[in-house]
C-alpha atoms as a PDB file:
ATOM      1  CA  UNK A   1      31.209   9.606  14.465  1.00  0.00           C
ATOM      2  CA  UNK A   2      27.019   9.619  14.193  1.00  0.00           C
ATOM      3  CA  UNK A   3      25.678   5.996  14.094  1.00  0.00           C
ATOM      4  CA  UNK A   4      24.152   4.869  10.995  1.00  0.00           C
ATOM      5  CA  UNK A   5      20.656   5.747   9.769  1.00  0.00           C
ATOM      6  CA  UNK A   6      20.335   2.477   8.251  1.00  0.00           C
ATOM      7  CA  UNK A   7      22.183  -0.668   8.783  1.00  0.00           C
ATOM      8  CA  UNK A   8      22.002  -3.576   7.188  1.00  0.00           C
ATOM      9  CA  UNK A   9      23.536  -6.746   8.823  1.00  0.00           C
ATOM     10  CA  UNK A  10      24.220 -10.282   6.267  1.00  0.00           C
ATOM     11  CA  UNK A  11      20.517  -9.876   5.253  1.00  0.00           C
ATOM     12  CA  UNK A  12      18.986 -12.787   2.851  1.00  0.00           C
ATOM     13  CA  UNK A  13      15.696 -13.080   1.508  1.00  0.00           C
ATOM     14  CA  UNK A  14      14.527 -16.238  -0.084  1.00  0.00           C
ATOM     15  CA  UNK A  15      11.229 -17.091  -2.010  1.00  0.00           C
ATOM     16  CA  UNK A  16      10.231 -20.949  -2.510  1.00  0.00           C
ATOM     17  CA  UNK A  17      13.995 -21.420  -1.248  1.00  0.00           C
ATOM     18  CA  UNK A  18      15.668 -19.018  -4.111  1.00  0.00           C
ATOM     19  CA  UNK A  19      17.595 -16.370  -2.793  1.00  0.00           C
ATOM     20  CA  UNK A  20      16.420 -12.661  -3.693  1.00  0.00           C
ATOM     21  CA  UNK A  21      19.276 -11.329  -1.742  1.00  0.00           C
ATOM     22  CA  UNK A  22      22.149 -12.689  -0.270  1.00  0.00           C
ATOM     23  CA  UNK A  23      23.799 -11.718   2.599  1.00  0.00           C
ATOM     24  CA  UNK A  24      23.791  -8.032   2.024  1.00  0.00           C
ATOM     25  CA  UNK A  25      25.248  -6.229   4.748  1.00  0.00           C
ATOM     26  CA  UNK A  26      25.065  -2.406   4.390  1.00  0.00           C
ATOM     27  CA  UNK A  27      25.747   1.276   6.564  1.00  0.00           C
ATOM     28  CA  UNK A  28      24.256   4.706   5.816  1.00  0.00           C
ATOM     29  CA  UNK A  29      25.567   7.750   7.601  1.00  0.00           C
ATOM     30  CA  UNK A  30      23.424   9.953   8.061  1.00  0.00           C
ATOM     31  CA  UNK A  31      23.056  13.118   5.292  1.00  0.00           C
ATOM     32  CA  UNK A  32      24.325  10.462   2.427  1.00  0.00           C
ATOM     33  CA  UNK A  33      22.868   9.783  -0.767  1.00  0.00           C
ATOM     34  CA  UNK A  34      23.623   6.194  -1.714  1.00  0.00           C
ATOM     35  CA  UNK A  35      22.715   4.781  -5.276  1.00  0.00           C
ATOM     36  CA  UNK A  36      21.717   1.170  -5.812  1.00  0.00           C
ATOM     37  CA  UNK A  37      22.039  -0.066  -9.022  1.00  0.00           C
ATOM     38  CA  UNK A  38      21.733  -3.334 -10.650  1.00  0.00           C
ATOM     39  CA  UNK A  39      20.007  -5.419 -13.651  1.00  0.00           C
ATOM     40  CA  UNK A  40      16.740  -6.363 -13.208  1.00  0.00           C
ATOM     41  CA  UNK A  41      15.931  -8.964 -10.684  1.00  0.00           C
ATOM     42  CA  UNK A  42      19.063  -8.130  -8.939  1.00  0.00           C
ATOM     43  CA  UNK A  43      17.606  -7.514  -5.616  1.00  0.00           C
ATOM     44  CA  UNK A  44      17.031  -4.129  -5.786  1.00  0.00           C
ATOM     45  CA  UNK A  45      12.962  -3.567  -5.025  1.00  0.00           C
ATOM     46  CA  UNK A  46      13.268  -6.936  -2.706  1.00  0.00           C
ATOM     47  CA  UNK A  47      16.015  -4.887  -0.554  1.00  0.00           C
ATOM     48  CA  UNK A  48      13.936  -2.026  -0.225  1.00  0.00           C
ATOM     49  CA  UNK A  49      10.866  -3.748   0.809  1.00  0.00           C
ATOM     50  CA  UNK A  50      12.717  -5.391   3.396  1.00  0.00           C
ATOM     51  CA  UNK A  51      13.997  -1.880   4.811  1.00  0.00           C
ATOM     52  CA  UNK A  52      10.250  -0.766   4.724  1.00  0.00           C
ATOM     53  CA  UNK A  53       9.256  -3.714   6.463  1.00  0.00           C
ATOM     54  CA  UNK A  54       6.838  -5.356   3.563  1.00  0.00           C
ATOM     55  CA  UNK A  55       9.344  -8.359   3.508  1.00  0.00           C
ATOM     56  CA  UNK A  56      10.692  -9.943   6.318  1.00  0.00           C
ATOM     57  CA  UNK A  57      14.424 -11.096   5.966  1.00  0.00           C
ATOM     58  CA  UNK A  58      14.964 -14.610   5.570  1.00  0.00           C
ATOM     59  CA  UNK A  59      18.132 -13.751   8.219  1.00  0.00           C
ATOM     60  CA  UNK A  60      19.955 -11.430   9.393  1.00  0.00           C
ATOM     61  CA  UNK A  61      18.556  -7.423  10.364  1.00  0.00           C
ATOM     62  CA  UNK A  62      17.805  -4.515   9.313  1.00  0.00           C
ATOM     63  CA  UNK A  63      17.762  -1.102  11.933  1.00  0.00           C
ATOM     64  CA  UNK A  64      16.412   2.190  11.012  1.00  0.00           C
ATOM     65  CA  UNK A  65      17.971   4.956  13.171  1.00  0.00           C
ATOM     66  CA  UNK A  66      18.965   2.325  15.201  1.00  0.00           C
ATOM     67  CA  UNK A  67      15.675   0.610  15.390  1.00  0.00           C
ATOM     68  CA  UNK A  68      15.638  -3.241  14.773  1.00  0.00           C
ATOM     69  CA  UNK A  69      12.620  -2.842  11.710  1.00  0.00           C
ATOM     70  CA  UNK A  70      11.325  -6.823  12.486  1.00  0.00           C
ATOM     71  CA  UNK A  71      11.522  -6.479  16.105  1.00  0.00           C
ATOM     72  CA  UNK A  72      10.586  -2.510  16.562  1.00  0.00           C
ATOM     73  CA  UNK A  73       8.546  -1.983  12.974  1.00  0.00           C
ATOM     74  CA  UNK A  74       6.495   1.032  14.522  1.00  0.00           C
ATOM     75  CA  UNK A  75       9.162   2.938  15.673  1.00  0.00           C
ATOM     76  CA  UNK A  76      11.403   2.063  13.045  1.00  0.00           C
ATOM     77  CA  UNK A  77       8.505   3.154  10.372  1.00  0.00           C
ATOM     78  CA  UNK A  78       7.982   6.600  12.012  1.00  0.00           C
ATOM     79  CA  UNK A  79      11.388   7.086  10.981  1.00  0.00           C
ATOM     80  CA  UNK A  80      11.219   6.614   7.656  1.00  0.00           C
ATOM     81  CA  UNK A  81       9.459   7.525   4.203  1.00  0.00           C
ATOM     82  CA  UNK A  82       9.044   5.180   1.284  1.00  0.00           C
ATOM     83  CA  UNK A  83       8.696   6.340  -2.309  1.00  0.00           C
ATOM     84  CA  UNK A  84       7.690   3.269  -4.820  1.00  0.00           C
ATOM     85  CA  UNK A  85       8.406   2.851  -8.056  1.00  0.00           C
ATOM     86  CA  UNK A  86       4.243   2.347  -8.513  1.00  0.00           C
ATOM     87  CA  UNK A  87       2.881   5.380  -6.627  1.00  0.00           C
ATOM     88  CA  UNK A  88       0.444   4.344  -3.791  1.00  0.00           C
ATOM     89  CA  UNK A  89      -2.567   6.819  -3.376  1.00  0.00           C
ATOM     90  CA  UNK A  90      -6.040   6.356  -2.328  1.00  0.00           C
ATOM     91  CA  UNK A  91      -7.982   7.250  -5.035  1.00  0.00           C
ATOM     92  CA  UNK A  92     -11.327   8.775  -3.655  1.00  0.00           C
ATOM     93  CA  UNK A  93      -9.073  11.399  -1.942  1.00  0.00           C
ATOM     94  CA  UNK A  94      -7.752  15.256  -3.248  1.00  0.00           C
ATOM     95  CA  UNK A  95      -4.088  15.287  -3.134  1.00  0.00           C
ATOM     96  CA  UNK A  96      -4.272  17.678  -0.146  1.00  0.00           C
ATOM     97  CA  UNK A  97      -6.813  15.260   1.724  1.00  0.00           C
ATOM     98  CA  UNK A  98      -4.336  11.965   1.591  1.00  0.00           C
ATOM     99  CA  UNK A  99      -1.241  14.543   2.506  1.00  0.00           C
ATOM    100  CA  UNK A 100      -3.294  15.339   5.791  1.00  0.00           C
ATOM    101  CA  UNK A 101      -4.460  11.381   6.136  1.00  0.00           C
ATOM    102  CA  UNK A 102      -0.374  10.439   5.851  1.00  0.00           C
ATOM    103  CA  UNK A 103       0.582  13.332   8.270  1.00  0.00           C
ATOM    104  CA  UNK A 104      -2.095  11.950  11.000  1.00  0.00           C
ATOM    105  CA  UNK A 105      -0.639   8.882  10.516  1.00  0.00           C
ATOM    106  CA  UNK A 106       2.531  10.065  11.544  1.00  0.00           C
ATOM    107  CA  UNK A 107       1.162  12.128  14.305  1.00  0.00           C
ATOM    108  CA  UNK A 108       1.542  15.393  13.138  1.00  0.00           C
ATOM    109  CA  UNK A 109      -0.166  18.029  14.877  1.00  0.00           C
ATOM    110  CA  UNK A 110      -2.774  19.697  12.706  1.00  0.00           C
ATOM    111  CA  UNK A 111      -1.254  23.648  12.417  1.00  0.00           C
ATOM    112  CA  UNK A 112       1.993  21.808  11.391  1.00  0.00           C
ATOM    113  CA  UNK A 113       0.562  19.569   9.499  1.00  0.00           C
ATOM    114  CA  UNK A 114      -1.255  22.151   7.136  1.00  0.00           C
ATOM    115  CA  UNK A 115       1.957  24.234   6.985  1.00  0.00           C
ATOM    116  CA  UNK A 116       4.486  21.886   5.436  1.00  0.00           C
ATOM    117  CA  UNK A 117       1.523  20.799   2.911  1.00  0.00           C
ATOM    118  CA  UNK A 118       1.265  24.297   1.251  1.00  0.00           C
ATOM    119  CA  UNK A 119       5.191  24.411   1.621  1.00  0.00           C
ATOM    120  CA  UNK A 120       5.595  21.055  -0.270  1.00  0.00           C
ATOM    121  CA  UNK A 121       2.600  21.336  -2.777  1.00  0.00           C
ATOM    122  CA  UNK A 122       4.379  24.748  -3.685  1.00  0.00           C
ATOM    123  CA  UNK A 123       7.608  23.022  -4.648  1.00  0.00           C
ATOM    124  CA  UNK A 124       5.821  21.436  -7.619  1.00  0.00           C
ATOM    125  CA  UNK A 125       2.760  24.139  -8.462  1.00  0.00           C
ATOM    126  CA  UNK A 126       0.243  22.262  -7.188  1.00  0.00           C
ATOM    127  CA  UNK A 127      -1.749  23.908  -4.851  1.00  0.00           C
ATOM    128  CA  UNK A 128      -4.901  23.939  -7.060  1.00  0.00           C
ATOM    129  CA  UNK A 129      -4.761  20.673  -8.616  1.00  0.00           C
ATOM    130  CA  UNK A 130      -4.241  19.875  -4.646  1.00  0.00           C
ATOM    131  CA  UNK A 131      -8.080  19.978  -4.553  1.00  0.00           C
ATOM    132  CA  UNK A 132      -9.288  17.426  -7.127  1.00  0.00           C
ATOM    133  CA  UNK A 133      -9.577  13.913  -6.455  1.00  0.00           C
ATOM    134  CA  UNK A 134      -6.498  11.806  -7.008  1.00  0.00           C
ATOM    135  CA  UNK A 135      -8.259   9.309  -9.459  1.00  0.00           C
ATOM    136  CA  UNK A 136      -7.932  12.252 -11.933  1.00  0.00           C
ATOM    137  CA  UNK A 137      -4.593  12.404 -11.482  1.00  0.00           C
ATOM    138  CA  UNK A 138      -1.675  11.455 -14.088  1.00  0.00           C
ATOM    139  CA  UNK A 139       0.938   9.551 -13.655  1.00  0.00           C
ATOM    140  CA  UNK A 140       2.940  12.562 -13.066  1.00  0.00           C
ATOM    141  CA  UNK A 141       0.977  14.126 -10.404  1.00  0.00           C
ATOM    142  CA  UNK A 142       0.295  10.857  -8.955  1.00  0.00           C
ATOM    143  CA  UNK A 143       4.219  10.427  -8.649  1.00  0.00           C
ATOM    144  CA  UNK A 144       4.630  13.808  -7.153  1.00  0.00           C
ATOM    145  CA  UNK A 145       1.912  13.341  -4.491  1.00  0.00           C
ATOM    146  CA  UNK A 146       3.876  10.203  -3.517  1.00  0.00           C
ATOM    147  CA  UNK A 147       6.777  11.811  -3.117  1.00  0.00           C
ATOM    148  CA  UNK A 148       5.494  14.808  -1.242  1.00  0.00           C
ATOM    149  CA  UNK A 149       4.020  12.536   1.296  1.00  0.00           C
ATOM    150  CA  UNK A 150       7.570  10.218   1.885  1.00  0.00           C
ATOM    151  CA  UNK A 151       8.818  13.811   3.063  1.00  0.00           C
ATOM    152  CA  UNK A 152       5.766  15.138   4.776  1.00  0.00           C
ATOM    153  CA  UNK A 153       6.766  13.447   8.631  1.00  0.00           C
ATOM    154  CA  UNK A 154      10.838  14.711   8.392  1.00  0.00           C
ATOM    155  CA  UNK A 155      11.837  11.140   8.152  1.00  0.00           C
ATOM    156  CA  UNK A 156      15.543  10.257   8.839  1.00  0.00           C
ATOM    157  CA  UNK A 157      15.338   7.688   6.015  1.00  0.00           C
ATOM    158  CA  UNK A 158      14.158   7.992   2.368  1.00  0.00           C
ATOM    159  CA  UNK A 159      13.723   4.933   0.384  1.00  0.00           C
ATOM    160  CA  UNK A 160      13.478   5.921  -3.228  1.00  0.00           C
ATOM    161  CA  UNK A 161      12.802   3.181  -6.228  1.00  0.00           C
ATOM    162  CA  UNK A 162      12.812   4.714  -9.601  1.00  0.00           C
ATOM    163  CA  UNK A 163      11.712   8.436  -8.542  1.00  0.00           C
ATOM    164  CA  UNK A 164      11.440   9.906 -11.899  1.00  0.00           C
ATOM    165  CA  UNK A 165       9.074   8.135 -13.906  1.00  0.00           C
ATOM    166  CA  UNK A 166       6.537   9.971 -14.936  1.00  0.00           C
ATOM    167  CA  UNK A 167       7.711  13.346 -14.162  1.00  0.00           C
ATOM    168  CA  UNK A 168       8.618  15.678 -16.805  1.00  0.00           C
ATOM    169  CA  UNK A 169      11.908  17.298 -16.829  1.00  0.00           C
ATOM    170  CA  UNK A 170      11.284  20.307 -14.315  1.00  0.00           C
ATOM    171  CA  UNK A 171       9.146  18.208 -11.808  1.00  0.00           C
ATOM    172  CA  UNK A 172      12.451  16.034 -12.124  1.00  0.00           C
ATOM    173  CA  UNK A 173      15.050  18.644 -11.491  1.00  0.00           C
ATOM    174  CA  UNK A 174      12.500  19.480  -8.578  1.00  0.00           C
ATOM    175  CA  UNK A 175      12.673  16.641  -7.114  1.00  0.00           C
ATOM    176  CA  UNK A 176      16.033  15.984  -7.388  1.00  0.00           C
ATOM    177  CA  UNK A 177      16.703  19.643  -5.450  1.00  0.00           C
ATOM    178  CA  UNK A 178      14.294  18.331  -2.732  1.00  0.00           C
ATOM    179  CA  UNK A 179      16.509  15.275  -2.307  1.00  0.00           C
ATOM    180  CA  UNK A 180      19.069  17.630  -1.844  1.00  0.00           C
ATOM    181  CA  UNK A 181      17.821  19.219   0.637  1.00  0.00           C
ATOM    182  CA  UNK A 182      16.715  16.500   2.402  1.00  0.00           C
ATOM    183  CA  UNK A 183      20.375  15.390   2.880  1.00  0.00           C
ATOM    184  CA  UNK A 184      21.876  18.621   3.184  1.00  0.00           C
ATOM    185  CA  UNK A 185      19.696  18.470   6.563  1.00  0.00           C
ATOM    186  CA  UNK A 186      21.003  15.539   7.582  1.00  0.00           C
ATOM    187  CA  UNK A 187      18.246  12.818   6.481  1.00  0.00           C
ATOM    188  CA  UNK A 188      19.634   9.483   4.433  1.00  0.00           C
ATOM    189  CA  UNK A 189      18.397   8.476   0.979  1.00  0.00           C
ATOM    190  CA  UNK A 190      18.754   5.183  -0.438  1.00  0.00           C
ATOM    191  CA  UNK A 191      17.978   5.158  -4.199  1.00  0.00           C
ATOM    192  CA  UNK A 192      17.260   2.394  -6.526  1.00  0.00           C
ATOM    193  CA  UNK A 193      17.449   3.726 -10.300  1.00  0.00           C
ATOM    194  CA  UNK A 194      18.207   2.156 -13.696  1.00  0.00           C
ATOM    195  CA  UNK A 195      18.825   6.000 -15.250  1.00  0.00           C
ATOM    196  CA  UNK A 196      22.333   5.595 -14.320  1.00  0.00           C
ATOM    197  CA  UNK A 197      22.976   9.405 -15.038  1.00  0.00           C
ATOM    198  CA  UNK A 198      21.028  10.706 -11.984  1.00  0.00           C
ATOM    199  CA  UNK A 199      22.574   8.350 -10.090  1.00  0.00           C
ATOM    200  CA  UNK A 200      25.718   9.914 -11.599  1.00  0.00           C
ATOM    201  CA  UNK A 201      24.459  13.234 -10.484  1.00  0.00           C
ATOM    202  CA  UNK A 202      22.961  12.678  -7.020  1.00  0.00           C
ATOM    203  CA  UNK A 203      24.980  10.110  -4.912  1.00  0.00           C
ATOM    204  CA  UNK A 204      28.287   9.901  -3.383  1.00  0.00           C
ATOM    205  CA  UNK A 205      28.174   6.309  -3.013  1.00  0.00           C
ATOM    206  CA  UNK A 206      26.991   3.666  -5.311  1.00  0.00           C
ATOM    207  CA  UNK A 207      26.336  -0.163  -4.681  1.00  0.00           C
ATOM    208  CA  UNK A 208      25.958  -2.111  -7.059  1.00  0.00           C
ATOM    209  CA  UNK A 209      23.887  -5.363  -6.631  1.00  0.00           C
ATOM    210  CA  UNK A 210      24.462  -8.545  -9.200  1.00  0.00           C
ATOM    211  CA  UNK A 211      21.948 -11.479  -8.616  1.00  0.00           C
ATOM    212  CA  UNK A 212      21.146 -10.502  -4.806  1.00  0.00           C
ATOM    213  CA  UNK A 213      24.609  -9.486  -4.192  1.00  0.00           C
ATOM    214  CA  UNK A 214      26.614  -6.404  -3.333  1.00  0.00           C
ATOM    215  CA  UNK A 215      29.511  -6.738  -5.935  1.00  0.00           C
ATOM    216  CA  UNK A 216      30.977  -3.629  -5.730  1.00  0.00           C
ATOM    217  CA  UNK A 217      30.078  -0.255  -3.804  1.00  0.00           C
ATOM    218  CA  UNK A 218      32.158   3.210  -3.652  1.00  0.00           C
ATOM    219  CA  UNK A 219      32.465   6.598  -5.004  1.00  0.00           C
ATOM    220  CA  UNK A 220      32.269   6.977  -8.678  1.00  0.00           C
ATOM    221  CA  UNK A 221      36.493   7.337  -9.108  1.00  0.00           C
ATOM    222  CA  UNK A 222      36.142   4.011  -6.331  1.00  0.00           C
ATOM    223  CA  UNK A 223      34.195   2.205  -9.054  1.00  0.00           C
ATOM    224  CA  UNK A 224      35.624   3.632 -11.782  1.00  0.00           C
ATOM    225  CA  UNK A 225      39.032   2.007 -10.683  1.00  0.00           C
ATOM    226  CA  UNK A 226      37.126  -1.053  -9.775  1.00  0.00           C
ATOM    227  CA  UNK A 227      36.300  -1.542 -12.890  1.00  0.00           C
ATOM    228  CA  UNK A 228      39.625  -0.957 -14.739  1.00  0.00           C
ATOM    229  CA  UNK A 229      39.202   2.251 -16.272  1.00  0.00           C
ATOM    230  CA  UNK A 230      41.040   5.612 -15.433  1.00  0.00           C
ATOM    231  CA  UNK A 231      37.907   7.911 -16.693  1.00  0.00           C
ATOM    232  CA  UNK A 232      34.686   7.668 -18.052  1.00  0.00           C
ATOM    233  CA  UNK A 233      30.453   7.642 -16.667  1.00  0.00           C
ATOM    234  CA  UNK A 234      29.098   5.748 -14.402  1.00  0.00           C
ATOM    235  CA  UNK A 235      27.304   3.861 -17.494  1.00  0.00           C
ATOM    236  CA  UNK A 236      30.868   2.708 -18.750  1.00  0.00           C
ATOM    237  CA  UNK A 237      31.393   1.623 -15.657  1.00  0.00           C
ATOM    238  CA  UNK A 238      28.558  -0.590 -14.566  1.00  0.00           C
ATOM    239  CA  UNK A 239      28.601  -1.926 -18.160  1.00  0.00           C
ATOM    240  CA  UNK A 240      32.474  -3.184 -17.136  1.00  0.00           C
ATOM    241  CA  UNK A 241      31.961  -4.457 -13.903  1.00  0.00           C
ATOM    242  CA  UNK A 242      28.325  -6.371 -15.277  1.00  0.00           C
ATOM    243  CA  UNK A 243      29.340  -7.695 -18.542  1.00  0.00           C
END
């Protein structure tokens, strides 16, 4: 059996001595596609930042392809790519000039480097609009760029909060086939989404987070039966198991 691409072991994060998350303790295989779910202010963005290494846990750890991220954070950063639900872009820069700045970040040599930007600026049509500044950007394109660059380094890890917004309904079936991909190759995604339906459609396992804690996690039939009813969406479900 492969180790787990990520691991998280009875992690808590407290601010002013409130709990965020509480003792969340979590394994991704690797080529899995886990959904995280939850109201708002359920832990959700806090858990992710502590997986990118923005927040540091309160206790317990967190391991990236087996790397501790609070007592290893480079080497467990090279391993990963973080999509946020705000996309982060330097402004002053064409799309194609902050792809190259993130891939020398990641030490990508330059032929490769330049290759896998025209591949992944095809998958959305952008190879033009690659060339203009990313101030006059939408929120679309900005959300796209973002996304292109989480894949740019082959990460093992892909943390996703709310990829979709923004994106019109091809760029979304787009980038919902290059999260497919990505696992189909063996990388890990964990995705935080309140659109319950692409959840629905692109994880085998969901967890499902209630004021900072894992309540329930499984496969949709898993929850489904968790939650006392013999058929139905994921929506009827988390509705059940939140009311």
């Amino acid at each position: 059996m492969l180790p787990p691409v990520l691991e998280l072991a009875s992690v808590t994060k407290k601010f002013n001595g409130k709990a965020a998350v509480s003792d969340l303790s979590l394994q991704l295989p690797p080529g899995e596609i886990f959904g995280l779910i939850g109201p708002n202010g359920s832990g959700k963005t806090t858990t992710i930042k502590m997986i990118a290494g923005i927040y540091r846990p309160t206790k317990g750890a967190v391991k990236v392809a087996g790397f501790d991220v609070g007592e290893q954070p480079t080497k467990a950063k090279q391993r990963l790519g973080y999509i946020p639900d705000d996309p982060m872009v330097y402004d002053r820069l064409t799309g194609r000039e902050y792809l190259s700045f993130v891939g020398k970040l990641f030490r990508m040599k330059r032929p490769d480097r330049a290759a896998k930007i025209e591949k992944l600026l095809a998958k959305f049509g952008l190879e033009r609009l690659a060339d203009g500044r990313l101030e006059g950007y939408s929120r679309g394109t900005r959300q796209k760029i973002s996304i292109l660059a989480a894949l740019l380094h082959d990460p093992s890890l892909l943390l996703v909060d709310e990829p979709m917004i923004g994106l019109d309904p091809l760029s979304a079936r787009v980038t919902k086939d290059l999260f497919r991909e990505f696992a189909a190759a063996g990388g890990t995604i964990l995705l935080s989404t309140h659109t319950l339906s692409i959840a629905e459609e692109l994880c085998g396992r969901i967890g499902i987070l209630i004021n900072g804690r894992l309540a329930e996690q499984g496969t949709l039939p898993e929850i489904g039966a968790k939650a006392g009813l013999g058929h139905g969406s994921l929506e009827d479900y988390y509705l059940a198991l939140t009311a």
